[in-house]
N, C-alpha and C. Protein backbone atom coordinates (compact mmCIF):
# COMPACT_ATOMS: atom_id res chain seq x y z
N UNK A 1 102.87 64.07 86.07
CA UNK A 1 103.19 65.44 86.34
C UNK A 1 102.09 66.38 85.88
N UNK A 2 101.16 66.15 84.76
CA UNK A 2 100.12 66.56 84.08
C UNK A 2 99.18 67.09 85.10
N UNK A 3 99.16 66.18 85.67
CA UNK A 3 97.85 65.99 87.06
C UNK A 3 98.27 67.29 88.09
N UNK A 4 99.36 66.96 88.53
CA UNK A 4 99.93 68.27 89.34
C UNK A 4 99.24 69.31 89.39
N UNK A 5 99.42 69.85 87.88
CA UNK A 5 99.09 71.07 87.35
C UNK A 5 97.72 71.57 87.24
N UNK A 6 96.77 70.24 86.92
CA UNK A 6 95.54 70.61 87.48
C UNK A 6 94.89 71.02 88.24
N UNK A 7 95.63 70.13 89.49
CA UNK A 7 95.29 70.47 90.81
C UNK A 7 95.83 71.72 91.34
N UNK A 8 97.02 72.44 90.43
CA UNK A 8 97.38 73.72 91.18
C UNK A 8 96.48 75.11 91.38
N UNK A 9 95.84 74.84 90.74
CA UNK A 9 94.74 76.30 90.49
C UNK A 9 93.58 75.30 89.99
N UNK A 10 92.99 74.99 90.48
CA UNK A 10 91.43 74.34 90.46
C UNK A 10 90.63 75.38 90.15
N UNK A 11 89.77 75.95 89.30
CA UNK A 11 88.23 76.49 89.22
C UNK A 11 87.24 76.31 90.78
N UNK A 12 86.78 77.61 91.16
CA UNK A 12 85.99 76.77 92.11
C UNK A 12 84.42 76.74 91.82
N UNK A 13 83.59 75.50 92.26
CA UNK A 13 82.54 75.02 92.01
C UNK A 13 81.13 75.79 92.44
N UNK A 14 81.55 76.00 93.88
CA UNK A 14 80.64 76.59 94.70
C UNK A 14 80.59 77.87 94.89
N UNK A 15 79.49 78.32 95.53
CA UNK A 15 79.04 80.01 95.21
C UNK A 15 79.80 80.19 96.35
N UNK A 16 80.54 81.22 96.16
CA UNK A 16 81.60 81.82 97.52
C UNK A 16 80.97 83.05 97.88
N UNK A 17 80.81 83.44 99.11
CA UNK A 17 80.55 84.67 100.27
C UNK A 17 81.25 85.73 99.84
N UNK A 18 80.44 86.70 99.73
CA UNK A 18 80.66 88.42 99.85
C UNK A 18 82.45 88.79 99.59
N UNK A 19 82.79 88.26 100.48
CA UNK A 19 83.91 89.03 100.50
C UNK A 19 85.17 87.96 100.90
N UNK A 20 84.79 86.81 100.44
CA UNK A 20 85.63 85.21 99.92
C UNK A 20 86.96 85.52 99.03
N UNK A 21 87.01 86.55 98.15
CA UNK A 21 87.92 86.84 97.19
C UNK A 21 88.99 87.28 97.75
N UNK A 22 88.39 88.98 98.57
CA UNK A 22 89.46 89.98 99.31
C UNK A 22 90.28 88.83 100.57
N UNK A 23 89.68 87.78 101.61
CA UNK A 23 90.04 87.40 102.46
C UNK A 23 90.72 86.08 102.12
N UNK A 24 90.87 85.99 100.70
CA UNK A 24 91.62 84.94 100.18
C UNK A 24 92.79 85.76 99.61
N UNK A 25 92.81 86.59 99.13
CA UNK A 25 94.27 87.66 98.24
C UNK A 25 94.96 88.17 99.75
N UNK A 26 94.11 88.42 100.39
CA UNK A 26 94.60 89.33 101.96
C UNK A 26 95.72 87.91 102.69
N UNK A 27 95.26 86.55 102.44
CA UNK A 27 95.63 85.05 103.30
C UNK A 27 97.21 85.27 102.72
N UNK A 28 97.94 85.81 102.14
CA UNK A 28 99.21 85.58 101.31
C UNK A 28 99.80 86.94 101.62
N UNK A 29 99.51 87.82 102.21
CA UNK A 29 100.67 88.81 102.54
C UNK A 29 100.81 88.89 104.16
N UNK A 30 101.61 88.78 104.86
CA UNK A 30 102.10 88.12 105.55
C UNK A 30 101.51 87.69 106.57
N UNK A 31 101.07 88.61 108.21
CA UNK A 31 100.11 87.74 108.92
C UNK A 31 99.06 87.81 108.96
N UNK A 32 98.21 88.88 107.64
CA UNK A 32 96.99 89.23 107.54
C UNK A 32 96.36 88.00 107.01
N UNK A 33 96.64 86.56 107.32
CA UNK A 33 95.93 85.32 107.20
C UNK A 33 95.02 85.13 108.45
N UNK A 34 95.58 85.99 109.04
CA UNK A 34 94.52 86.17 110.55
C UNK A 34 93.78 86.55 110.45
N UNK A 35 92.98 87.54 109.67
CA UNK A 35 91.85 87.85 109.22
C UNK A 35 91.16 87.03 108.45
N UNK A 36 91.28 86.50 107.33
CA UNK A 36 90.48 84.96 106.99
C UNK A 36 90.37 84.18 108.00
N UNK A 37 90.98 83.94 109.18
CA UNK A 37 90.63 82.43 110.05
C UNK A 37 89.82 82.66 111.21
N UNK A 38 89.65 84.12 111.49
CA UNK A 38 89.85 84.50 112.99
C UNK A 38 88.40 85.14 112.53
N UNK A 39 88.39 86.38 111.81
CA UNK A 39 87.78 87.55 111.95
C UNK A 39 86.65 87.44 110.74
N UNK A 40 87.00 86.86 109.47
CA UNK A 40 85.93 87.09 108.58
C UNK A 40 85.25 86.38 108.90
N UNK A 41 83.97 86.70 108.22
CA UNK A 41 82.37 85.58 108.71
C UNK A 41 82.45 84.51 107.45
N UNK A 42 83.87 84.77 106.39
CA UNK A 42 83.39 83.60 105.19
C UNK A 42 84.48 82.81 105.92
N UNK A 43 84.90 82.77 107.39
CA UNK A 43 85.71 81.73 107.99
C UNK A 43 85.64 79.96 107.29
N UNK A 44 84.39 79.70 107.20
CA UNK A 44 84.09 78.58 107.03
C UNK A 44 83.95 77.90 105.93
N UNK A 45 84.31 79.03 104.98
CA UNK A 45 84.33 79.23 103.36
C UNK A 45 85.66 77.80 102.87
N UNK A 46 85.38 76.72 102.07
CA UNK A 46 86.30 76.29 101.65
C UNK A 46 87.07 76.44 101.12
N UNK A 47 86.90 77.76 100.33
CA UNK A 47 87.66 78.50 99.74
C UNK A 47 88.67 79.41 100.60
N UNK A 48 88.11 80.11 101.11
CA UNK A 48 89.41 80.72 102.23
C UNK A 48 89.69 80.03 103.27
N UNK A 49 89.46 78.92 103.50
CA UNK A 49 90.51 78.43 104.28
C UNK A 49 91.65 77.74 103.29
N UNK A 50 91.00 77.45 102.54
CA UNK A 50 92.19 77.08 101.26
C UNK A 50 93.33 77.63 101.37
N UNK A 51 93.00 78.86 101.04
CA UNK A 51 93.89 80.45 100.92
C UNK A 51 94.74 80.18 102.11
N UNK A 52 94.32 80.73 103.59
CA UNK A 52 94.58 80.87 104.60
C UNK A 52 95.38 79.80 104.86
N UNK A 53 95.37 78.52 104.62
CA UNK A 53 96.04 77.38 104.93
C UNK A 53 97.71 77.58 104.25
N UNK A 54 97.35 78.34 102.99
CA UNK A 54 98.68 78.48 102.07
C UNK A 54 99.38 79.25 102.74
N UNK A 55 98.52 80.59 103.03
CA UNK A 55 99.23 81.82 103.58
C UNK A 55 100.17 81.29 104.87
N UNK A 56 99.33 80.46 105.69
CA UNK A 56 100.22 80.02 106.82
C UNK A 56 101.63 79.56 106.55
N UNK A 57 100.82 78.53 106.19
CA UNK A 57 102.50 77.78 105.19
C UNK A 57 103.74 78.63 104.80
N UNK A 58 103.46 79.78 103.67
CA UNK A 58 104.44 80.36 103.68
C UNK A 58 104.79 81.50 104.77
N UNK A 59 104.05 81.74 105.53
CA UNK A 59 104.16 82.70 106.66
C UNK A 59 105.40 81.69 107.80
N UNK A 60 105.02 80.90 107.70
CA UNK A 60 106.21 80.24 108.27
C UNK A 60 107.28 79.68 107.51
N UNK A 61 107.25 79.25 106.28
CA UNK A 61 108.67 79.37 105.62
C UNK A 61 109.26 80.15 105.45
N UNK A 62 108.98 81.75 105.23
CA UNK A 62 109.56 82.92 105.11
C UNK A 62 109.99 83.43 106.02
N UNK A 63 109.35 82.90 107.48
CA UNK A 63 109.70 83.50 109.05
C UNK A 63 111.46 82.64 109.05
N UNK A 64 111.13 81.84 108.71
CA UNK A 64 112.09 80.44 108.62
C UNK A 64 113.45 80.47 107.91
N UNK A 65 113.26 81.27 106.68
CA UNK A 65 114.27 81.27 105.74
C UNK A 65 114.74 82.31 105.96
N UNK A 66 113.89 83.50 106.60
CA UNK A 66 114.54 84.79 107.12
C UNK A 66 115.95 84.89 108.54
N UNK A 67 115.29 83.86 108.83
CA UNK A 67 116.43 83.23 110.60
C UNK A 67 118.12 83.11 110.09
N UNK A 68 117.94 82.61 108.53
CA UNK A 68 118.84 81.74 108.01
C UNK A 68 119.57 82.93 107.12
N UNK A 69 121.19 83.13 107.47
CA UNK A 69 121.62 84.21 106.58
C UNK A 69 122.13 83.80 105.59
N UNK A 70 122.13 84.39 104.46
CA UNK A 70 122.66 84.41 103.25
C UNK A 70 121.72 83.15 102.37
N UNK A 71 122.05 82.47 102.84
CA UNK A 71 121.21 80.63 101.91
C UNK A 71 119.80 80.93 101.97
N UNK A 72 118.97 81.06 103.28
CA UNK A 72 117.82 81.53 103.42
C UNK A 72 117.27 82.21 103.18
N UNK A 73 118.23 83.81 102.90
CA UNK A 73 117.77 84.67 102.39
C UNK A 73 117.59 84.81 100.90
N UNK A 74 118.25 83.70 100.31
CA UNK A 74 117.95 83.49 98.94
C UNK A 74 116.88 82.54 98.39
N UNK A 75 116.26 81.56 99.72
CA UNK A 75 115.31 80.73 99.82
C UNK A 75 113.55 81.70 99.69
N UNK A 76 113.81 83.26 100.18
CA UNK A 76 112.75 83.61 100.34
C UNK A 76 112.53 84.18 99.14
N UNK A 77 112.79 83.94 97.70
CA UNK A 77 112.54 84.46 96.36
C UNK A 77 112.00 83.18 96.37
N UNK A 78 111.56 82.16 96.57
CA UNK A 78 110.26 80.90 95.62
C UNK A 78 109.25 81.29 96.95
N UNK A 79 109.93 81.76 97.97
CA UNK A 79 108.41 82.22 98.82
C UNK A 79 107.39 83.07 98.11
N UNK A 80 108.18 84.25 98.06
CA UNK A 80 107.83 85.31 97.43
C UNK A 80 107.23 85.00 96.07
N UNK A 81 107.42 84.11 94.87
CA UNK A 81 107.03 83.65 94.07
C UNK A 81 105.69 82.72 94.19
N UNK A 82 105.85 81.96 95.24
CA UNK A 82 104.84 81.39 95.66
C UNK A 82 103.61 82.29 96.32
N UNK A 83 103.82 83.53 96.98
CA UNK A 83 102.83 83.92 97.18
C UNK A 83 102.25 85.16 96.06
N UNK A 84 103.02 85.20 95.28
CA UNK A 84 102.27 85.76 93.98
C UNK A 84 101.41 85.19 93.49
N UNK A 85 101.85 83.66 93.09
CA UNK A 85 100.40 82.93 92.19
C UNK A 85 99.61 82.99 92.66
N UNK A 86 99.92 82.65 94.46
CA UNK A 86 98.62 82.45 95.24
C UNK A 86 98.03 83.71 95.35
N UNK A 87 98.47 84.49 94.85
CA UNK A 87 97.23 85.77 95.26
C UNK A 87 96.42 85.43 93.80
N UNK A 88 97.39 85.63 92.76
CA UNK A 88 96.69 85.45 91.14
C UNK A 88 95.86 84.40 91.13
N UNK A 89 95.97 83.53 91.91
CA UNK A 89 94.99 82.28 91.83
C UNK A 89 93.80 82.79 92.45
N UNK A 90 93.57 83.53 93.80
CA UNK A 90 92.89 83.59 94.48
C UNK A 90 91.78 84.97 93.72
N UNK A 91 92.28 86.16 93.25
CA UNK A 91 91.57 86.92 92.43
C UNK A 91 91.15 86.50 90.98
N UNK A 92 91.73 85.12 90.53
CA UNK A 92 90.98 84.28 89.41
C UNK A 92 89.95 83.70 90.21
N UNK A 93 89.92 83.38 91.23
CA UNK A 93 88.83 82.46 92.26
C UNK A 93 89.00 81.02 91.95
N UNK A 94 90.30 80.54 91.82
CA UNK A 94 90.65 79.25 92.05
C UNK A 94 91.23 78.62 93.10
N UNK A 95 91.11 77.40 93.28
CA UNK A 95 92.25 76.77 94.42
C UNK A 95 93.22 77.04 94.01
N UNK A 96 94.63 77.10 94.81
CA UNK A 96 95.83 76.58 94.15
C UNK A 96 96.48 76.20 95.51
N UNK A 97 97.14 74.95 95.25
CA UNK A 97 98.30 74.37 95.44
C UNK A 97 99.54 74.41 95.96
N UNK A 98 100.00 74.65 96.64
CA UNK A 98 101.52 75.01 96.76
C UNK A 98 102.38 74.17 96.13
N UNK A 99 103.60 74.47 95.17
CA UNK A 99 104.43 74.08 94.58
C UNK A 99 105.40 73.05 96.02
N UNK A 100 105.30 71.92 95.13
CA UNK A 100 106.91 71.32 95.75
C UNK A 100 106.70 70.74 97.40
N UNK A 101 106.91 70.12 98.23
CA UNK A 101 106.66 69.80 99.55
C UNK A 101 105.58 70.36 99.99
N UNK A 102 105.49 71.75 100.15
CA UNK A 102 104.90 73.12 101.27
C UNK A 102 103.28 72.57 101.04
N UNK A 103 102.87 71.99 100.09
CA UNK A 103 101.51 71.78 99.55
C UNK A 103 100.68 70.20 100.22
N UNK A 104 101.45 69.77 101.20
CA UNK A 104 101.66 69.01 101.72
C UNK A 104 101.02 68.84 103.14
N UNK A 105 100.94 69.90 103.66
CA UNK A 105 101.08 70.84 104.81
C UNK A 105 99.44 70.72 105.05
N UNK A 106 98.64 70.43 106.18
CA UNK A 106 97.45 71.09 105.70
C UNK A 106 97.11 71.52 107.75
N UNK A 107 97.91 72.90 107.55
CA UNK A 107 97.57 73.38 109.53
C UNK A 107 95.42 73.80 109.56
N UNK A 108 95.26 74.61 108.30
CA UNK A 108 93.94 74.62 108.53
C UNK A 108 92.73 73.75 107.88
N UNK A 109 92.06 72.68 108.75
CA UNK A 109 91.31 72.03 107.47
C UNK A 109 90.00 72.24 107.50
């Protein structure tokens, strides 16, 4: 379980692009992950697609849990939690992880 935790917020190694930080914090509020994949030039950045990959993820669990009344709508508080760290991770300039299944997921590689 130790290991987990490492891997949730990684340090990153490599020198990241201009504006790698903003288009990684921007990948986690809701479909402005379209701007990291589509539109920024640090597209290719391992780092924001990192981001962007998460943002998706929960951009569709939250689309998901929102469909769903009452149960779902109580499902979208670990979304919402989840995309807090991931911003805090992303203005520390680390990887992170998604908690639990969702981290699993990989739509952008």
């Amino acid at each position: 379980m130790a290991e987990n935790n490492q891997t949730q917020a990684a340090p990153v190694s490599e020198q990241l692009p201009s504006n790698a930080k903003l288009f990684s914090i921007l990948a986690y509020i809701g479909l402005l992950w379209l701007l990291g994949l589509c539109i920024s030039p640090e597209k290719t950045s391992p780092f924001v697609r990192s981001h962007v990959n998460n943002g998706i993820v929960l951009c569709i669990c939250g689309a998901i849990c929102a469909c769903i009344p009452f149960v779902g709508w109580l499902c979208e508080i670990p979304v919402v939690v989840f995309m807090v760290m991931g911003i805090i991770a992303a203005a520390k300039t680390q990887y992170y992880t998604l908690p639990l299944f969702l981290g699993n997921f990989k739509i952008v590689k």
